[in-house]
PDB file of N, CA and C in Angstrom:
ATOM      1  N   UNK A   1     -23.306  -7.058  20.306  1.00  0.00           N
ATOM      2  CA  UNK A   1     -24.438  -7.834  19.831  1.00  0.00           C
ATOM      3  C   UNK A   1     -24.599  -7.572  18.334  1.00  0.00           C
ATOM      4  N   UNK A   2     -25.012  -8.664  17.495  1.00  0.00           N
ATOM      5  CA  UNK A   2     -24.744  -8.493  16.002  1.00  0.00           C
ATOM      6  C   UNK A   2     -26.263  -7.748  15.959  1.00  0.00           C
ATOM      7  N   UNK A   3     -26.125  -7.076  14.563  1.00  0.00           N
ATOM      8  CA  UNK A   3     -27.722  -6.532  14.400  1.00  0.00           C
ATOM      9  C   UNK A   3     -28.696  -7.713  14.275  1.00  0.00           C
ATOM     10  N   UNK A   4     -28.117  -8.739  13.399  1.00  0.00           N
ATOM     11  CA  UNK A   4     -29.140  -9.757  13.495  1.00  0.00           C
ATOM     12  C   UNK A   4     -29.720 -10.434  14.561  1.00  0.00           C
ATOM     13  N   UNK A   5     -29.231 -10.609  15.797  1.00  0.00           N
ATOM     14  CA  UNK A   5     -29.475 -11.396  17.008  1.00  0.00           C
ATOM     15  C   UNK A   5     -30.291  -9.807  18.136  1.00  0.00           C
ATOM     16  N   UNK A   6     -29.875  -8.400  17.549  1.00  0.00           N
ATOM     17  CA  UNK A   6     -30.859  -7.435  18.005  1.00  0.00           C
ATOM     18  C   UNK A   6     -32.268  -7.373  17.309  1.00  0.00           C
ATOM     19  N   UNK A   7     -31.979  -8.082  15.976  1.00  0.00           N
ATOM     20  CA  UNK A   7     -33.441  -7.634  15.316  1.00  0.00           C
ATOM     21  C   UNK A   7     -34.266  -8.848  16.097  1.00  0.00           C
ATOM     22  N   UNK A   8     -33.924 -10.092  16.248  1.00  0.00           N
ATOM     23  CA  UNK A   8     -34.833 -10.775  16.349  1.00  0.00           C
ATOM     24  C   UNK A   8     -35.170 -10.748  18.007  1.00  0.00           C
ATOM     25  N   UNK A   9     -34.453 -10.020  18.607  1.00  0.00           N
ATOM     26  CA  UNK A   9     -34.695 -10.139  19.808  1.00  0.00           C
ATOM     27  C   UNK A   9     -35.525  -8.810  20.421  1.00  0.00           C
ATOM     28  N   UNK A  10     -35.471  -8.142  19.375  1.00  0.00           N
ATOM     29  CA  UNK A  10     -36.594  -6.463  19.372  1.00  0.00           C
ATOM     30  C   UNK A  10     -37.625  -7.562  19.254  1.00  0.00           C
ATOM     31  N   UNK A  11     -38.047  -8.498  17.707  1.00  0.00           N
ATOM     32  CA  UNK A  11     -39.374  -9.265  17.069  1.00  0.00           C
ATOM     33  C   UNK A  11     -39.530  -9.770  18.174  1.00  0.00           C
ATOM     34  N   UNK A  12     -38.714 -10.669  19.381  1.00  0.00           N
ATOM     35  CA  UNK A  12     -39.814 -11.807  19.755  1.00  0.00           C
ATOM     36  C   UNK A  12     -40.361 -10.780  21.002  1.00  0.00           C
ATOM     37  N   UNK A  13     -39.211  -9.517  21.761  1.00  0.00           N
ATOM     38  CA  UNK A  13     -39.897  -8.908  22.613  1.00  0.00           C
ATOM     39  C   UNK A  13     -40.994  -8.140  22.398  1.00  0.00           C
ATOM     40  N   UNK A  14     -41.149  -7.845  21.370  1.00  0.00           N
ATOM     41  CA  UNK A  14     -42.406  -7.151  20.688  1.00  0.00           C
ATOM     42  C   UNK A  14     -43.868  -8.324  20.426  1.00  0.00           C
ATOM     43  N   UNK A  15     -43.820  -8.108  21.887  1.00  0.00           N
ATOM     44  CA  UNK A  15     -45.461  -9.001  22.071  1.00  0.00           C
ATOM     45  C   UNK A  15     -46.334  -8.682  20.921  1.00  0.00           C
ATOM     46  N   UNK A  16     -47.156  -7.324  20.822  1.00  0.00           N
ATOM     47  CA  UNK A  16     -48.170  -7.392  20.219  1.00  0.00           C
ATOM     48  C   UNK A  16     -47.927  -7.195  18.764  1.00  0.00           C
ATOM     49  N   UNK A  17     -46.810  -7.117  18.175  1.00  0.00           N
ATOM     50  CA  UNK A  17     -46.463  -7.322  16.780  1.00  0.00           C
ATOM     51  C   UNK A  17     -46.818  -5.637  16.050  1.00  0.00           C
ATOM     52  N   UNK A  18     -46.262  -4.573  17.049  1.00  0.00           N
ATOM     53  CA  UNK A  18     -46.725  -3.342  16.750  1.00  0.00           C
ATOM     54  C   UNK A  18     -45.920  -2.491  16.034  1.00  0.00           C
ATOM     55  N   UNK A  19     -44.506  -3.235  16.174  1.00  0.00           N
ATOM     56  CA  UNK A  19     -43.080  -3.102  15.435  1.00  0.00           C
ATOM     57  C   UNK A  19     -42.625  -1.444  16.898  1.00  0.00           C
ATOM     58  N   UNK A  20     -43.162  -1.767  17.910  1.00  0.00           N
ATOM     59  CA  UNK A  20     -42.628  -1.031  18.586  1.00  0.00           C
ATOM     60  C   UNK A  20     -42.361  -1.673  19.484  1.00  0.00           C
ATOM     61  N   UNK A  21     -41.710  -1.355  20.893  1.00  0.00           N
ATOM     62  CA  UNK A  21     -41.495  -1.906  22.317  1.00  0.00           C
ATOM     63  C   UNK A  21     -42.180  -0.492  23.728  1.00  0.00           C
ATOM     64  N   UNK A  22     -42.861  -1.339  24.263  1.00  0.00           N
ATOM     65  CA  UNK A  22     -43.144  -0.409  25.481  1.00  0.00           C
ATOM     66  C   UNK A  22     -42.094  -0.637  26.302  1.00  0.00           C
ATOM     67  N   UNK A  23     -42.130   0.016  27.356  1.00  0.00           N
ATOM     68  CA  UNK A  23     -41.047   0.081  28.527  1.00  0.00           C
ATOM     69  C   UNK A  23     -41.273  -1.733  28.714  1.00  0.00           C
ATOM     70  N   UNK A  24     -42.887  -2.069  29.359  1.00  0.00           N
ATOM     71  CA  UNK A  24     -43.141  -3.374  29.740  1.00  0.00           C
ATOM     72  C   UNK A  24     -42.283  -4.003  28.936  1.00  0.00           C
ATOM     73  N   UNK A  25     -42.777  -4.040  27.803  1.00  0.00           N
ATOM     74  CA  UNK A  25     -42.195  -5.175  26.439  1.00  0.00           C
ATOM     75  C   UNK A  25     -40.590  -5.464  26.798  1.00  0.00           C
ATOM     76  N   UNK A  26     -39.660  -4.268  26.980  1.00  0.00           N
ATOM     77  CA  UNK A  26     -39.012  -4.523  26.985  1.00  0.00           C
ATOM     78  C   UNK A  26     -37.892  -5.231  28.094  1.00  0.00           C
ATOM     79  N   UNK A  27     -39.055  -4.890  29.208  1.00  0.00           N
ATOM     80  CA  UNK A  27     -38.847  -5.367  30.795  1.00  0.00           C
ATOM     81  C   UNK A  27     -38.981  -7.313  30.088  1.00  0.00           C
ATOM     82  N   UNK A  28     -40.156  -7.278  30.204  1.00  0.00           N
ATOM     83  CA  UNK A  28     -40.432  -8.855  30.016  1.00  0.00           C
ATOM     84  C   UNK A  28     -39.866  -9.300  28.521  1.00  0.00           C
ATOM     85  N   UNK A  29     -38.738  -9.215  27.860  1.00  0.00           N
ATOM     86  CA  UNK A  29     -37.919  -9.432  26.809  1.00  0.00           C
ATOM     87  C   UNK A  29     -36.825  -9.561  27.516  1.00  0.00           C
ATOM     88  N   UNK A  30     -36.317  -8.967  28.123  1.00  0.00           N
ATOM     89  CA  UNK A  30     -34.770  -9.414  28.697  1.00  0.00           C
ATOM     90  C   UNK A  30     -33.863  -8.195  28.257  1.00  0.00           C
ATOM     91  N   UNK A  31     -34.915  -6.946  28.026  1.00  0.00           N
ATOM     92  CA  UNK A  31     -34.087  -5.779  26.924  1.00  0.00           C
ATOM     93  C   UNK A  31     -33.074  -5.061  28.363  1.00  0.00           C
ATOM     94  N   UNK A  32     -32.031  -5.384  29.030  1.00  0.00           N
ATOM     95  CA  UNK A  32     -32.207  -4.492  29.921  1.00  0.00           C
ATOM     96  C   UNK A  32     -31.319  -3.252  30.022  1.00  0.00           C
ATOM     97  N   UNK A  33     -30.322  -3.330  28.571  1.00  0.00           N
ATOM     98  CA  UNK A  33     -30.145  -2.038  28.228  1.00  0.00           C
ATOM     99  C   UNK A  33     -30.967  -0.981  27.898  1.00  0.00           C
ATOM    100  N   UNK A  34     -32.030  -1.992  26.911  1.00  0.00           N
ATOM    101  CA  UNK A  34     -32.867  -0.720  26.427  1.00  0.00           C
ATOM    102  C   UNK A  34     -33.692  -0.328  27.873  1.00  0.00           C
ATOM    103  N   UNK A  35     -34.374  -0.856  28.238  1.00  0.00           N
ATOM    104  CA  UNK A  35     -34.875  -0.612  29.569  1.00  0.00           C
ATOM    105  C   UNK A  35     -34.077   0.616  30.084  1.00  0.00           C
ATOM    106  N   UNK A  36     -33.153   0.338  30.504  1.00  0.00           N
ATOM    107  CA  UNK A  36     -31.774   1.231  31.278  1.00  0.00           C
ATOM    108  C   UNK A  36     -31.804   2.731  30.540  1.00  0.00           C
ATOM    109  N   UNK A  37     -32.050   2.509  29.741  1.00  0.00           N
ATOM    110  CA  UNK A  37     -31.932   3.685  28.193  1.00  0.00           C
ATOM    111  C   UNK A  37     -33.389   4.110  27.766  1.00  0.00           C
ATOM    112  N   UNK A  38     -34.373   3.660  28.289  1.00  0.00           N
ATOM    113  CA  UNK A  38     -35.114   3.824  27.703  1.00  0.00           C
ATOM    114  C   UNK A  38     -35.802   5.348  26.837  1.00  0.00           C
ATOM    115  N   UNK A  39     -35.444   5.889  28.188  1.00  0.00           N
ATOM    116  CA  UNK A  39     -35.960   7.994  27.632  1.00  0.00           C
ATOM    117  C   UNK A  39     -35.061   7.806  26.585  1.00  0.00           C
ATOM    118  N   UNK A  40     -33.779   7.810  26.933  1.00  0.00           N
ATOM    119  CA  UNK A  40     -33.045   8.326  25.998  1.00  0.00           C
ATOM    120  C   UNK A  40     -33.302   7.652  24.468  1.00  0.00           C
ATOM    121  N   UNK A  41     -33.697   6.519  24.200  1.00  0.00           N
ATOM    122  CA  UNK A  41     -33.809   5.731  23.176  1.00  0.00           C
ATOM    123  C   UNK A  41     -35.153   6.603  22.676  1.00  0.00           C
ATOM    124  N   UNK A  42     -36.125   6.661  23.380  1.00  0.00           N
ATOM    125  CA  UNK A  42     -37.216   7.264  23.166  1.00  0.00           C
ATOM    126  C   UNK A  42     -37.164   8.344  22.652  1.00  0.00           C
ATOM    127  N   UNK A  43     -36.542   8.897  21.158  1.00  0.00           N
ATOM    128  CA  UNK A  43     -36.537  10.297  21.025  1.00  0.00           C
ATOM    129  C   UNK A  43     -37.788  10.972  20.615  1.00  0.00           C
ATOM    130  N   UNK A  44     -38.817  10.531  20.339  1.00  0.00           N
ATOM    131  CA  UNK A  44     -39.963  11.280  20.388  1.00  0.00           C
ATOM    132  C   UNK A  44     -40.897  11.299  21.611  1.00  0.00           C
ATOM    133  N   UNK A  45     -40.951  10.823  22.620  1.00  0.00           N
ATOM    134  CA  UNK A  45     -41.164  10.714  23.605  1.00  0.00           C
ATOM    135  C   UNK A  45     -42.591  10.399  23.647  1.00  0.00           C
ATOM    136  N   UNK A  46     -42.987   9.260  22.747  1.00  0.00           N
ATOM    137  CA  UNK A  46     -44.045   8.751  22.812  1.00  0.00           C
ATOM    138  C   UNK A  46     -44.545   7.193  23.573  1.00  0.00           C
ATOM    139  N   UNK A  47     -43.471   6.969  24.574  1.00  0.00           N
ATOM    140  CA  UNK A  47     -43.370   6.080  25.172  1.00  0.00           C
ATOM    141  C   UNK A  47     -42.834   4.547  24.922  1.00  0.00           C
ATOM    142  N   UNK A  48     -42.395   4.569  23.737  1.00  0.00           N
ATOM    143  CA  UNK A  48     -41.969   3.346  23.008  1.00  0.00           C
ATOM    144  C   UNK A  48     -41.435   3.548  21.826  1.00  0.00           C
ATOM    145  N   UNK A  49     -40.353   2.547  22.054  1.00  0.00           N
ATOM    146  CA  UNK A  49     -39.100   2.410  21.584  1.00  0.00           C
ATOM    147  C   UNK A  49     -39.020   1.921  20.073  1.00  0.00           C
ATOM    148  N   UNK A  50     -39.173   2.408  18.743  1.00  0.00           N
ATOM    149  CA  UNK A  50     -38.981   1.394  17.376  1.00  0.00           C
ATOM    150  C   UNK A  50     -37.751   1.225  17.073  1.00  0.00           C
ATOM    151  N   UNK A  51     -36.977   0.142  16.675  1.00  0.00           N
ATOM    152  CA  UNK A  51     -36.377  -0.314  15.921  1.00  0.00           C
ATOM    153  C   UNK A  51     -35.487   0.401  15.158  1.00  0.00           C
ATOM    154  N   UNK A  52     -36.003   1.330  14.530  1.00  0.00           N
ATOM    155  CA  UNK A  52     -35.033   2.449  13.668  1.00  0.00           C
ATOM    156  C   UNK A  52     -34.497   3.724  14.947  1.00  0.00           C
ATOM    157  N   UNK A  53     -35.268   3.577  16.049  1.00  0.00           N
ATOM    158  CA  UNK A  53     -35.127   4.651  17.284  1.00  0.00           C
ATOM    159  C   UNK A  53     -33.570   3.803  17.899  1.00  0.00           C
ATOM    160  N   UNK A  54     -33.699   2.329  18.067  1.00  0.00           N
ATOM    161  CA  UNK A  54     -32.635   1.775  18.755  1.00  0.00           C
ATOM    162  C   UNK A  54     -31.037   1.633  17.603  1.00  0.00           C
ATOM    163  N   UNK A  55     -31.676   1.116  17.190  1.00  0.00           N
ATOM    164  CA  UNK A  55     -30.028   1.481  15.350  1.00  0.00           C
ATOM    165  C   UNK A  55     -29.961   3.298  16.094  1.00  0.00           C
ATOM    166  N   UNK A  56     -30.445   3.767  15.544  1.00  0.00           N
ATOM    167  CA  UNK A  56     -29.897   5.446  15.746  1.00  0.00           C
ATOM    168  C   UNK A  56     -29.306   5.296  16.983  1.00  0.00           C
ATOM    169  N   UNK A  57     -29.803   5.060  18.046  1.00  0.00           N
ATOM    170  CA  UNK A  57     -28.775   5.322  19.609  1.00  0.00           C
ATOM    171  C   UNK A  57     -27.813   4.527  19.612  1.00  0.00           C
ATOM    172  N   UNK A  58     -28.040   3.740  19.027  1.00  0.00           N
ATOM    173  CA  UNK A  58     -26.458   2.523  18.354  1.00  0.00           C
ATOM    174  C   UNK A  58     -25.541   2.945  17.919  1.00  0.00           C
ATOM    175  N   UNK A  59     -26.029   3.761  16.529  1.00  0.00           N
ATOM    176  CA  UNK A  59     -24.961   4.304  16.322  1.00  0.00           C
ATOM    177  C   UNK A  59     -24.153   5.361  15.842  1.00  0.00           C
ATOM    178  N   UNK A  60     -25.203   6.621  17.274  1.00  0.00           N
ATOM    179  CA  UNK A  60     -24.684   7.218  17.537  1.00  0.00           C
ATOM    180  C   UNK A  60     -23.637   6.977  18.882  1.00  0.00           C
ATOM    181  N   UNK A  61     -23.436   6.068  19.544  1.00  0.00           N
ATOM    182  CA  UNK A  61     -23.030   5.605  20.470  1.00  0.00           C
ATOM    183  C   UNK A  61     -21.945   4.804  19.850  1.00  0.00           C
ATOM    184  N   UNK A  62     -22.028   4.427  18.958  1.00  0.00           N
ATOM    185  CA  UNK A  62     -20.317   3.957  19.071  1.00  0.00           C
ATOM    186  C   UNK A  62     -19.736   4.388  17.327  1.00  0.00           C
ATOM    187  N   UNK A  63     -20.247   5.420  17.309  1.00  0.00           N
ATOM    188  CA  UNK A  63     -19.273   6.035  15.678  1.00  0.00           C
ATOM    189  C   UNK A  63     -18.390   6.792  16.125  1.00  0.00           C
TER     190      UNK A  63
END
């Protein structure tokens, strides 16, 4: 998936425009890797997922 077609698809799943994703958000987005991933994406373990949290598991995952 290109970053561009991830960024906008973090923006439109990001209902409340919080620049984060809850587990929900990302259920009802279609995220269902991140979903799948979610703890792990979650490295502060504040229940939701930002943007700079999903790039990092990116790419540490395929460098």
């Amino acid at each position: 998936m290109a970053l561009s077609h991830l960024t906008a698809k973090f923006k439109s799943s990001d209902k409340n425009g919080d620049g984060k994703l809850s587990l929900q958000e990302a259920k009802d987005g279609g995220m269902s890797r991140v979903v799948a991933n979610f703890a792990t994406i979650d490295t502060d373990k504040d229940g939701f997922v930002t943007f700079a949290q999903l790039k990092a598991q990116l790419a540490e995952r395929y460098k």
